[in-house]
N, C-alpha and C. Protein backbone atom coordinates (compact mmCIF):
# COMPACT_ATOMS: atom_id res chain seq x y z
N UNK A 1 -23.08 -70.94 33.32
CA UNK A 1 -21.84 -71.18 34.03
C UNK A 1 -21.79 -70.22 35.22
N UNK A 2 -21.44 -70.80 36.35
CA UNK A 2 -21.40 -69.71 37.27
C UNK A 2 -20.52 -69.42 37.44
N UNK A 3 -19.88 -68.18 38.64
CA UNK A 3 -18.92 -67.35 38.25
C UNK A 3 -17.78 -67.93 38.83
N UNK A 4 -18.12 -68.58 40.16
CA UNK A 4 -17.26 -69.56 40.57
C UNK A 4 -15.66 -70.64 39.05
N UNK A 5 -16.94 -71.17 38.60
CA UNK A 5 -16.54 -71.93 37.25
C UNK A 5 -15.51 -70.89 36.13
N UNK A 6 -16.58 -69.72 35.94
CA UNK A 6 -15.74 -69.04 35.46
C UNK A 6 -14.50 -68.28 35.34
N UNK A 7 -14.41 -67.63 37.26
CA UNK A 7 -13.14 -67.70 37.26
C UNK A 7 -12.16 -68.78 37.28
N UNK A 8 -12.34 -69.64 37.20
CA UNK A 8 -11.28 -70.63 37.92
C UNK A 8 -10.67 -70.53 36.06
N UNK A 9 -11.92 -70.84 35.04
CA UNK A 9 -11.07 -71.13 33.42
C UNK A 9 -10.84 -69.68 33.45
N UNK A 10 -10.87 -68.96 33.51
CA UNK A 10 -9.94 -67.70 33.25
C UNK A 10 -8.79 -67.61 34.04
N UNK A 11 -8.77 -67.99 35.27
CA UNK A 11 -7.70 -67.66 36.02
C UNK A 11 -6.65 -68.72 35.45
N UNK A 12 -7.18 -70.24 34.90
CA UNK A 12 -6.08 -70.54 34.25
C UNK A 12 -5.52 -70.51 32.77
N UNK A 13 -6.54 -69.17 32.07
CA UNK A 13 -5.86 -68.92 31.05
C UNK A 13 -5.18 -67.77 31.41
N UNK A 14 -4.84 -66.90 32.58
CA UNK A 14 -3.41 -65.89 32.59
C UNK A 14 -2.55 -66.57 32.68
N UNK A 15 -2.42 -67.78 33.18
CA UNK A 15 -0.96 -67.91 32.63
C UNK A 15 -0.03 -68.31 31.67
N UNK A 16 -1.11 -68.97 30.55
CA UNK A 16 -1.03 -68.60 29.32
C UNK A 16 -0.52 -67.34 28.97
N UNK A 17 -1.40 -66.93 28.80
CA UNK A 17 -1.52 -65.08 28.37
C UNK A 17 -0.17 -64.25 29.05
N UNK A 18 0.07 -64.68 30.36
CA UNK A 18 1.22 -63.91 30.64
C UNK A 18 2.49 -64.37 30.10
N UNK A 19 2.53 -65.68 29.86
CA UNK A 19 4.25 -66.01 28.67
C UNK A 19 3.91 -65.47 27.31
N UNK A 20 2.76 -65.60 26.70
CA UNK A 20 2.48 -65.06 25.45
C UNK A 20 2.76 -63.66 25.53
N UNK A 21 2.10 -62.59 26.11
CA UNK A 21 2.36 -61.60 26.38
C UNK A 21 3.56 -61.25 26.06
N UNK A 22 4.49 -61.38 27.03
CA UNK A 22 5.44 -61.33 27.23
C UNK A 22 6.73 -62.02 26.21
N UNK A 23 6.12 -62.84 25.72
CA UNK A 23 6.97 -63.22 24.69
C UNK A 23 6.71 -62.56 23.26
N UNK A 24 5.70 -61.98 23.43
CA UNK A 24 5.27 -60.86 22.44
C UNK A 24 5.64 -59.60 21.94
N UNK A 25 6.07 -59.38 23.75
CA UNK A 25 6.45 -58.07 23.79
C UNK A 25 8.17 -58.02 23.54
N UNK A 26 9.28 -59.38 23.53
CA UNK A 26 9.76 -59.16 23.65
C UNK A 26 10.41 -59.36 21.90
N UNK A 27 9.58 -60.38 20.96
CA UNK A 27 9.20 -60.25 19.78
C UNK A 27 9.52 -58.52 18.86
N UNK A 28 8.38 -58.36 19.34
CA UNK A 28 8.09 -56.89 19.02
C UNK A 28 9.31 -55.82 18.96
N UNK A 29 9.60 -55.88 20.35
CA UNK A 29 10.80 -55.10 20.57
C UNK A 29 11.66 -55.29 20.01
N UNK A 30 12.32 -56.56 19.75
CA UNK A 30 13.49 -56.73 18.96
C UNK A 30 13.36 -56.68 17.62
N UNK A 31 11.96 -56.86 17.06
CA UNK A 31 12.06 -56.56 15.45
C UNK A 31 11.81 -54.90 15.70
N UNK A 32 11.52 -54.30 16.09
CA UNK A 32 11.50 -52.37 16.00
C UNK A 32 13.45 -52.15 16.40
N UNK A 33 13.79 -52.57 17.59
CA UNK A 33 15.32 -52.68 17.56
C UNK A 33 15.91 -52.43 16.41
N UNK A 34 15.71 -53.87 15.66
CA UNK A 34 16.87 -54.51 14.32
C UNK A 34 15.72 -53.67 13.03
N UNK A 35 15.20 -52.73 12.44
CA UNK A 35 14.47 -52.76 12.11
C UNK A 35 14.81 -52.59 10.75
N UNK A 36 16.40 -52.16 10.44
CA UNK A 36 17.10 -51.68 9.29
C UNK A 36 17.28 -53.27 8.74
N UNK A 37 17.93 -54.33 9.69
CA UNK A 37 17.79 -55.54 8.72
C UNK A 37 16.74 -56.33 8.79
N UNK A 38 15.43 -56.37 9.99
CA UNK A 38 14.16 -57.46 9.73
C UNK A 38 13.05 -56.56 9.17
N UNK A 39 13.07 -55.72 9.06
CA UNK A 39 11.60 -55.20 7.71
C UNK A 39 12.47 -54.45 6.35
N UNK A 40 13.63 -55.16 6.09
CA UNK A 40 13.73 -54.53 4.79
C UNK A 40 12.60 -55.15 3.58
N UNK A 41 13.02 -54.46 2.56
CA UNK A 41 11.83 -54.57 1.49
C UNK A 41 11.50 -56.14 0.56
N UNK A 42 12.75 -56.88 1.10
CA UNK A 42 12.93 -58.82 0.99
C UNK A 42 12.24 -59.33 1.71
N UNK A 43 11.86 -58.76 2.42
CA UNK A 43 10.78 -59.66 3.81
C UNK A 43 9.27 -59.12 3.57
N UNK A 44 8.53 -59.63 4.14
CA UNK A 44 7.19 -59.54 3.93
C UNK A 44 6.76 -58.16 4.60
N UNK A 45 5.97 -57.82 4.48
CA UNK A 45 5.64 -55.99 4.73
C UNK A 45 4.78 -56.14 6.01
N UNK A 46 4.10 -57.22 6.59
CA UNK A 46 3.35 -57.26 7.30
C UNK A 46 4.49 -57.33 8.80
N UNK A 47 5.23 -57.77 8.47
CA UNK A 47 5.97 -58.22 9.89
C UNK A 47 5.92 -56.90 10.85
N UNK A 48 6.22 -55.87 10.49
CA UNK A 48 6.10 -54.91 11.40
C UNK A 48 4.97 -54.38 12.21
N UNK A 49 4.04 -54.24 11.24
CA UNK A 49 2.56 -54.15 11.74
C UNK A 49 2.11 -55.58 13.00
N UNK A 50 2.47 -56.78 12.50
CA UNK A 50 1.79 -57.98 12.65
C UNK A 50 2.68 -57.81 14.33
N UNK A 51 3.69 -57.70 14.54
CA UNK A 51 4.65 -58.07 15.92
C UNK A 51 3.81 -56.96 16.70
N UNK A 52 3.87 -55.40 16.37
CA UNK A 52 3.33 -54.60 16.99
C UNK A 52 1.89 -55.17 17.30
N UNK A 53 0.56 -55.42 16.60
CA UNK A 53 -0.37 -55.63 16.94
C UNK A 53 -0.39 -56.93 17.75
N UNK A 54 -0.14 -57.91 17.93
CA UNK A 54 -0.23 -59.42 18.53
C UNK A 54 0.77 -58.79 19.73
N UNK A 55 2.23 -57.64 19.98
CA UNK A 55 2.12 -57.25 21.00
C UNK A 55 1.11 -56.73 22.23
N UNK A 56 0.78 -55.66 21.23
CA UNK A 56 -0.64 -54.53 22.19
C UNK A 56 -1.79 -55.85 22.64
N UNK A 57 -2.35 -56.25 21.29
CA UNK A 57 -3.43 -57.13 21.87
C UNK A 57 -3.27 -57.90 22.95
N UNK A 58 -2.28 -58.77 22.84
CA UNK A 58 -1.77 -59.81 23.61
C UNK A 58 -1.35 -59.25 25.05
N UNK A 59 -0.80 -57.97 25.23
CA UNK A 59 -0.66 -57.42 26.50
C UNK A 59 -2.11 -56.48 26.83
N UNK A 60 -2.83 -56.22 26.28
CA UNK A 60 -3.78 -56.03 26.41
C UNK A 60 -5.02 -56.81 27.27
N UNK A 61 -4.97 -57.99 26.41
CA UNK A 61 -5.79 -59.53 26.81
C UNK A 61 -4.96 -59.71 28.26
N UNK A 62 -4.01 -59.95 28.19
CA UNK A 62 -3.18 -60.36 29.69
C UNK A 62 -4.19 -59.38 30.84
N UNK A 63 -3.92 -57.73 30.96
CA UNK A 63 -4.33 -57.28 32.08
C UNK A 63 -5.79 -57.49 31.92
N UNK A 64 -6.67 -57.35 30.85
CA UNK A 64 -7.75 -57.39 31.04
C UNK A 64 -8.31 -58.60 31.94
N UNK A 65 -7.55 -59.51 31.65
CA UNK A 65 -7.88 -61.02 32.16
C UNK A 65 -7.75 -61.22 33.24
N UNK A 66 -6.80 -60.07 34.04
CA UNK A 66 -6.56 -60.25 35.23
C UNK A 66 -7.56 -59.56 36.01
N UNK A 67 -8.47 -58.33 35.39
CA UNK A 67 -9.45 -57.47 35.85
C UNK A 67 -10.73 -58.51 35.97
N UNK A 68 -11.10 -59.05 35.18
CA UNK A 68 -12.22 -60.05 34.75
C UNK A 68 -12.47 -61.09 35.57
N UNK A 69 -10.81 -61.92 35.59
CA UNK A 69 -10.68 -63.18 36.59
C UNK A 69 -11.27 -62.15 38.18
N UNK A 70 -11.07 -61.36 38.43
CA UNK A 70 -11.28 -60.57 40.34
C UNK A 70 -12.87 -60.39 39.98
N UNK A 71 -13.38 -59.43 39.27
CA UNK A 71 -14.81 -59.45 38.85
C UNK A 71 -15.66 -60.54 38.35
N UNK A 72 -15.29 -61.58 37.84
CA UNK A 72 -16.06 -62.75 38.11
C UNK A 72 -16.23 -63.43 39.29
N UNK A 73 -15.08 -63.23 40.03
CA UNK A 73 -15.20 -63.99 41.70
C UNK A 73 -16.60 -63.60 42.06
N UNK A 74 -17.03 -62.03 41.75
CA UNK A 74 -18.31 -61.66 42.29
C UNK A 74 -19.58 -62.35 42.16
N UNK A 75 -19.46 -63.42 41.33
CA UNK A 75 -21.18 -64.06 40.65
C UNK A 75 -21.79 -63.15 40.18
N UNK A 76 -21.69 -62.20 39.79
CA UNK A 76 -22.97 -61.11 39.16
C UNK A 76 -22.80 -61.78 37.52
N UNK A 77 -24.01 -62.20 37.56
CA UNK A 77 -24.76 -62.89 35.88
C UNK A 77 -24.78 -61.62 35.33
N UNK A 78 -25.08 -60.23 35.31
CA UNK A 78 -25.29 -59.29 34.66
C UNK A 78 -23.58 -58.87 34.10
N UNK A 79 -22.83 -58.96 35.09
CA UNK A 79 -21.60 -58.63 35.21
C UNK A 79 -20.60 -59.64 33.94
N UNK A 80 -21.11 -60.84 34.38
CA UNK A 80 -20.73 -62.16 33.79
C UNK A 80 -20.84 -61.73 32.27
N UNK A 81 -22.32 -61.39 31.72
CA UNK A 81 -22.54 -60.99 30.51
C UNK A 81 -21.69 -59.69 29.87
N UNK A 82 -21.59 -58.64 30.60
CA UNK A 82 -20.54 -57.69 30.28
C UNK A 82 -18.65 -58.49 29.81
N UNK A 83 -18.16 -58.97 30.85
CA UNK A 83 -17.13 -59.19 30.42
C UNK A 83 -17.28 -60.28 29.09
N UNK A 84 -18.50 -61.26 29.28
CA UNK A 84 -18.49 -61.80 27.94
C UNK A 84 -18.49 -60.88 26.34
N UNK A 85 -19.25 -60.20 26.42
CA UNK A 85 -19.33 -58.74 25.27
C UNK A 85 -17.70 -58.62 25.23
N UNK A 86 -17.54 -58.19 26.01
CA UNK A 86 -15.77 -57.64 26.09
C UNK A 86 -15.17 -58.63 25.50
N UNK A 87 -15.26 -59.91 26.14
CA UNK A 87 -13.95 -60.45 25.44
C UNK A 87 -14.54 -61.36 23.78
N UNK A 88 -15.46 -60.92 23.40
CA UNK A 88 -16.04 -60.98 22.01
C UNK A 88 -15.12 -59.95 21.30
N UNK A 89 -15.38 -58.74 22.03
CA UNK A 89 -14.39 -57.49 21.42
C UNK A 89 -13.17 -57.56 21.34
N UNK A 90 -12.37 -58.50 22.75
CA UNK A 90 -10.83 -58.59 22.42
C UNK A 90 -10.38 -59.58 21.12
N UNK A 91 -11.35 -60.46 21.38
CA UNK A 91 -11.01 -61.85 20.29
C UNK A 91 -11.41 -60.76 19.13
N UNK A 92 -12.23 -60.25 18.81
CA UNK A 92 -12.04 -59.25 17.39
C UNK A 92 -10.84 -58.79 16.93
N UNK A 93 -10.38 -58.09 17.90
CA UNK A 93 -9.24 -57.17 18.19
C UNK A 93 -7.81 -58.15 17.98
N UNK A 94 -7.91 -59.65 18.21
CA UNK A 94 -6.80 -60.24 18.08
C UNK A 94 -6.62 -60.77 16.75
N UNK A 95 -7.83 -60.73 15.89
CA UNK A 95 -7.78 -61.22 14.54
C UNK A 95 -7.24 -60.88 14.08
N UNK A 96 -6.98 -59.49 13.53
CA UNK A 96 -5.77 -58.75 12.98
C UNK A 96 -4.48 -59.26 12.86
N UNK A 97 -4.23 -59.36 14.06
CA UNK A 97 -2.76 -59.42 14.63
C UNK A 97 -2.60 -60.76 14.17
N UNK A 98 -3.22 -61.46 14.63
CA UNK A 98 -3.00 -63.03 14.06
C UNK A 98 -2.82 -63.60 12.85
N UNK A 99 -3.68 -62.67 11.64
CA UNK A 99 -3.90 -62.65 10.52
C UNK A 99 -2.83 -62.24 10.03
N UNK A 100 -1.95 -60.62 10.36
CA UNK A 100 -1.14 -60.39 10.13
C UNK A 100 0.01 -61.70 10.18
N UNK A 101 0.44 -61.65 11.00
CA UNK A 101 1.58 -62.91 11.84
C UNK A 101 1.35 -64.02 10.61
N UNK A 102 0.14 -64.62 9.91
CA UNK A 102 -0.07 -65.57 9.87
C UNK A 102 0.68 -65.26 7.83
N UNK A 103 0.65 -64.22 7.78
CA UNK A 103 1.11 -64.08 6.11
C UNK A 103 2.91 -64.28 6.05
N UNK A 104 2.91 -64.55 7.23
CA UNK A 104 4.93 -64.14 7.52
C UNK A 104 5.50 -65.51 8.43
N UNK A 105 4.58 -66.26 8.80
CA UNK A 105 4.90 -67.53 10.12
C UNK A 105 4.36 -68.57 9.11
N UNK A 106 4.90 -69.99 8.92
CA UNK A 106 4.70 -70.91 8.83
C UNK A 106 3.53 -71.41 9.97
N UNK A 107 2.53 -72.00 9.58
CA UNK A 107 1.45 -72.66 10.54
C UNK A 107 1.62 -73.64 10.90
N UNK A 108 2.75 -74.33 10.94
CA UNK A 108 3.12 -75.79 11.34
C UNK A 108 4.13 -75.65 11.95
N UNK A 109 5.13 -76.37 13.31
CA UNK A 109 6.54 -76.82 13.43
C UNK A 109 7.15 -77.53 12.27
N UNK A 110 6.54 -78.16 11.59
CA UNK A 110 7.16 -79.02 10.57
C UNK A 110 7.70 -78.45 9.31
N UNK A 111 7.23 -77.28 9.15
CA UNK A 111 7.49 -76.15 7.93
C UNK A 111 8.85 -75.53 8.50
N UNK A 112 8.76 -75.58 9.95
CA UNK A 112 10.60 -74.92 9.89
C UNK A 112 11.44 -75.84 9.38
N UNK A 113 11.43 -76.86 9.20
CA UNK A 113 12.87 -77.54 8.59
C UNK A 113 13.23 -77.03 7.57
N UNK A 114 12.37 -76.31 6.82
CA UNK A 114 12.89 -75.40 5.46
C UNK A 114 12.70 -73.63 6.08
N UNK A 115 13.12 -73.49 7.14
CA UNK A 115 13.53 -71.96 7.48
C UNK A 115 14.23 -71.13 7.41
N UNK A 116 14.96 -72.26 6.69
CA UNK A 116 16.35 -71.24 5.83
C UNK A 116 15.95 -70.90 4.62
N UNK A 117 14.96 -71.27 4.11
CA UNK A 117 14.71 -71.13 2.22
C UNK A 117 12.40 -70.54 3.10
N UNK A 118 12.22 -69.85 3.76
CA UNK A 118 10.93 -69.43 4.19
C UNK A 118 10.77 -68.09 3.58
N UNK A 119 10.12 -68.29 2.31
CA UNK A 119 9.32 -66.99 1.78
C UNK A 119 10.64 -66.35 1.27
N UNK A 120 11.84 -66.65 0.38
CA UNK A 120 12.90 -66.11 0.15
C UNK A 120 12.54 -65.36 -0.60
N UNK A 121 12.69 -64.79 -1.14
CA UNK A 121 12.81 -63.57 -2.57
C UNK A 121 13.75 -63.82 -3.45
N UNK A 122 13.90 -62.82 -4.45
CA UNK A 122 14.27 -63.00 -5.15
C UNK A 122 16.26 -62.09 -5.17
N UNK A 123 15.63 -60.94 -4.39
CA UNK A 123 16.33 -59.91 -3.88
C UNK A 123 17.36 -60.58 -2.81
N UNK A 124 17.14 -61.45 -2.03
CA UNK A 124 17.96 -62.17 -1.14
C UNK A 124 17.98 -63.57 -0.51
N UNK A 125 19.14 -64.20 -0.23
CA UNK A 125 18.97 -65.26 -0.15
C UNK A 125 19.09 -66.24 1.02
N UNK A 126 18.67 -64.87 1.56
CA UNK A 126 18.64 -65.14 3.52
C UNK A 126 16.75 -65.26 4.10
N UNK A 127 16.53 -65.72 4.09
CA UNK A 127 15.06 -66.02 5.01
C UNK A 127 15.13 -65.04 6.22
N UNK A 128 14.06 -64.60 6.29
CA UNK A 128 13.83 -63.51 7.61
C UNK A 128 14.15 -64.38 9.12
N UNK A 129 13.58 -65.81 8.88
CA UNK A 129 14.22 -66.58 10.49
C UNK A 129 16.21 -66.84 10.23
N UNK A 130 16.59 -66.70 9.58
CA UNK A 130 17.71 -66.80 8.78
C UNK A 130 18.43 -65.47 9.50
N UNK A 131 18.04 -64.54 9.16
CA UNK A 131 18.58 -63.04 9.74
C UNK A 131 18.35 -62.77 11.34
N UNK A 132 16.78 -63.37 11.51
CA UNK A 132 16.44 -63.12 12.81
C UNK A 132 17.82 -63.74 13.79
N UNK A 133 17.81 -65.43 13.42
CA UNK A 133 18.88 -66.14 13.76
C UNK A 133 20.01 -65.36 14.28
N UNK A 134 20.89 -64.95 13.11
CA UNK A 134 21.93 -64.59 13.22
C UNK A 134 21.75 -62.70 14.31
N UNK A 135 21.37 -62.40 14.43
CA UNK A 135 21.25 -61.26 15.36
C UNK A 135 20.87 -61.78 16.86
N UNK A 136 20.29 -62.75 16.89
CA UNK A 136 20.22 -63.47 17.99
C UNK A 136 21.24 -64.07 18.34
N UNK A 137 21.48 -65.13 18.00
CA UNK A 137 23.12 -65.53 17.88
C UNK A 137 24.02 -65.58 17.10
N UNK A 138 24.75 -64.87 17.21
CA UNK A 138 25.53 -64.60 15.56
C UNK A 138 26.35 -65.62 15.71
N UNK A 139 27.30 -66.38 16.82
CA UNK A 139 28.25 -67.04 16.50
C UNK A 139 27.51 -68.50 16.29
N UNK A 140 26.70 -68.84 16.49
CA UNK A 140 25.67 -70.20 16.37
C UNK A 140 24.28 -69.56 15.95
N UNK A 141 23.87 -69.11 14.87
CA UNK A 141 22.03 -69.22 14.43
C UNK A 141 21.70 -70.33 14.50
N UNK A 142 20.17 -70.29 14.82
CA UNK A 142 19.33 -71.45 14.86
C UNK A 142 18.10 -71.10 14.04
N UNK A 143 17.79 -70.80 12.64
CA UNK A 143 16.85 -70.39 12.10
C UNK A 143 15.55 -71.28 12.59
N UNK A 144 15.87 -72.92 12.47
CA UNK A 144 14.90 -74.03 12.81
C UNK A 144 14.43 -73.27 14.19
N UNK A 145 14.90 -72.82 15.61
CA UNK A 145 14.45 -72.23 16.54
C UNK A 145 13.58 -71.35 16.85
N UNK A 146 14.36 -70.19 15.70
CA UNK A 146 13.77 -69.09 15.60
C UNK A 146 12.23 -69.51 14.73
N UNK A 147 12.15 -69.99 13.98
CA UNK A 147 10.82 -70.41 13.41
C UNK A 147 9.82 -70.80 14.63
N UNK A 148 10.33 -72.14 14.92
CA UNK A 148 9.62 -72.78 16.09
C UNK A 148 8.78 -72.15 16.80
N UNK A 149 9.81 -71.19 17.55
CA UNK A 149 9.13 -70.06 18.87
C UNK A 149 8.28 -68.98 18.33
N UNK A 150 8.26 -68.96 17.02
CA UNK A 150 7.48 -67.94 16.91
C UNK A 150 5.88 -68.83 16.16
N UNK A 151 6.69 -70.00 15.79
CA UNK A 151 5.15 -70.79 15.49
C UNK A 151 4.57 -71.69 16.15
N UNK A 152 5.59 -71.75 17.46
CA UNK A 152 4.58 -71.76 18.99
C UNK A 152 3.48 -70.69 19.60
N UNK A 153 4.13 -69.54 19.55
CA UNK A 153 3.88 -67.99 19.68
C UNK A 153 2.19 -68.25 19.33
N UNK A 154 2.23 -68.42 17.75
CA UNK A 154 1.22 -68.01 17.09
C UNK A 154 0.20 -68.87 17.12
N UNK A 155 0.12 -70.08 17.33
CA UNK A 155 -0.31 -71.25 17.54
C UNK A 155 -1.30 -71.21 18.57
N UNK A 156 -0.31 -70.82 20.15
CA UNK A 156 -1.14 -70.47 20.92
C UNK A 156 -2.00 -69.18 21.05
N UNK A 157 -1.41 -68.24 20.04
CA UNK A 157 -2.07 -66.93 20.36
C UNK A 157 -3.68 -67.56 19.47
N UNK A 158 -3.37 -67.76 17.92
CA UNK A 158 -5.10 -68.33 18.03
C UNK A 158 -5.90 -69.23 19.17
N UNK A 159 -5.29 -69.70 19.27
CA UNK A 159 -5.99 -70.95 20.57
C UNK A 159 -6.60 -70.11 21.68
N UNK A 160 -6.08 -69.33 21.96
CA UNK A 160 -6.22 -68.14 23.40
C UNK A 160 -8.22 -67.77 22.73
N UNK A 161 -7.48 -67.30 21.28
CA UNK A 161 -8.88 -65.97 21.07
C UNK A 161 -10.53 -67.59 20.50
């Protein structure tokens, strides 16, 4: 593939990467925010770890991509092979995160219609998209939403790596 080719499919996976990113980061933030009611000990243990890592990675992957897409413009085949190594290493690096995400997210849109009853416990009888919901919008939750976007989120974040 020459480098021509190559930038052009990278340059149109940042903009992917930059709503993911970013919708990652803003993920993240709000579960460290709320952190007293979305990682209590009723919810799955991974969520905290899993938002933080699919943050970093995911903003991670974004700038790198933007370094890579300018350095491929160059045609250097030697060069070409370096960023390939690299992004072997990021897609490593995103497994985690994904894996994490993936013990706490439904893998389907179709699994939110039951997002009010997702991974309940025994301890409570609120679903984590259930809580998320209501801190988001307290006077209208949308648990079905809150599922959705985050199993859009995740959907595309494997697809990316």
């Amino acid at each position: 593939m020459s480098g021509g080719t190559f930038a052009f499919f990278r340059f149109s996976v940042i903009l992917l990467l930059c709503n993911l990113a970013w919708t990652a980061r803003s993920n993240s933030l709000l579960v460290s925010k709320h952190a007293a009611e979305l990682l209590g000990p009723q919810f799955n243990s991974n969520i905290g770890r899993g938002e933080r890592a699919t943050y970093i990675g995911l903003m991670f992957c974004f700038w790198y991509n933007i370094v890579a897409w300018i350095l491929s413009i160059l045609d250097s085949c030697v060069l070409l092979v370096y960023i390939g190594v690299i992004d072997l290493g990021v897609v490593a690096a995103l497994i985690p995160a994904a894996y994490l995400q993936s013990s706490y997210i439904p893998h389907w849109k179709k699994t939110c219609q039951s997002a009010t009853s997702w991974q309940v416990s025994n301890t409570s009888d609120e679903s984590w998209f259930t809580v998320l919901a209501k801190l988001l919008k307290p006077a209208d939750p949308d648990p079905k939403g809150c599922c959705e976007k985050y199993v859009e989120t995740w959907v595309f974040t494997v697809a990316v790596m």
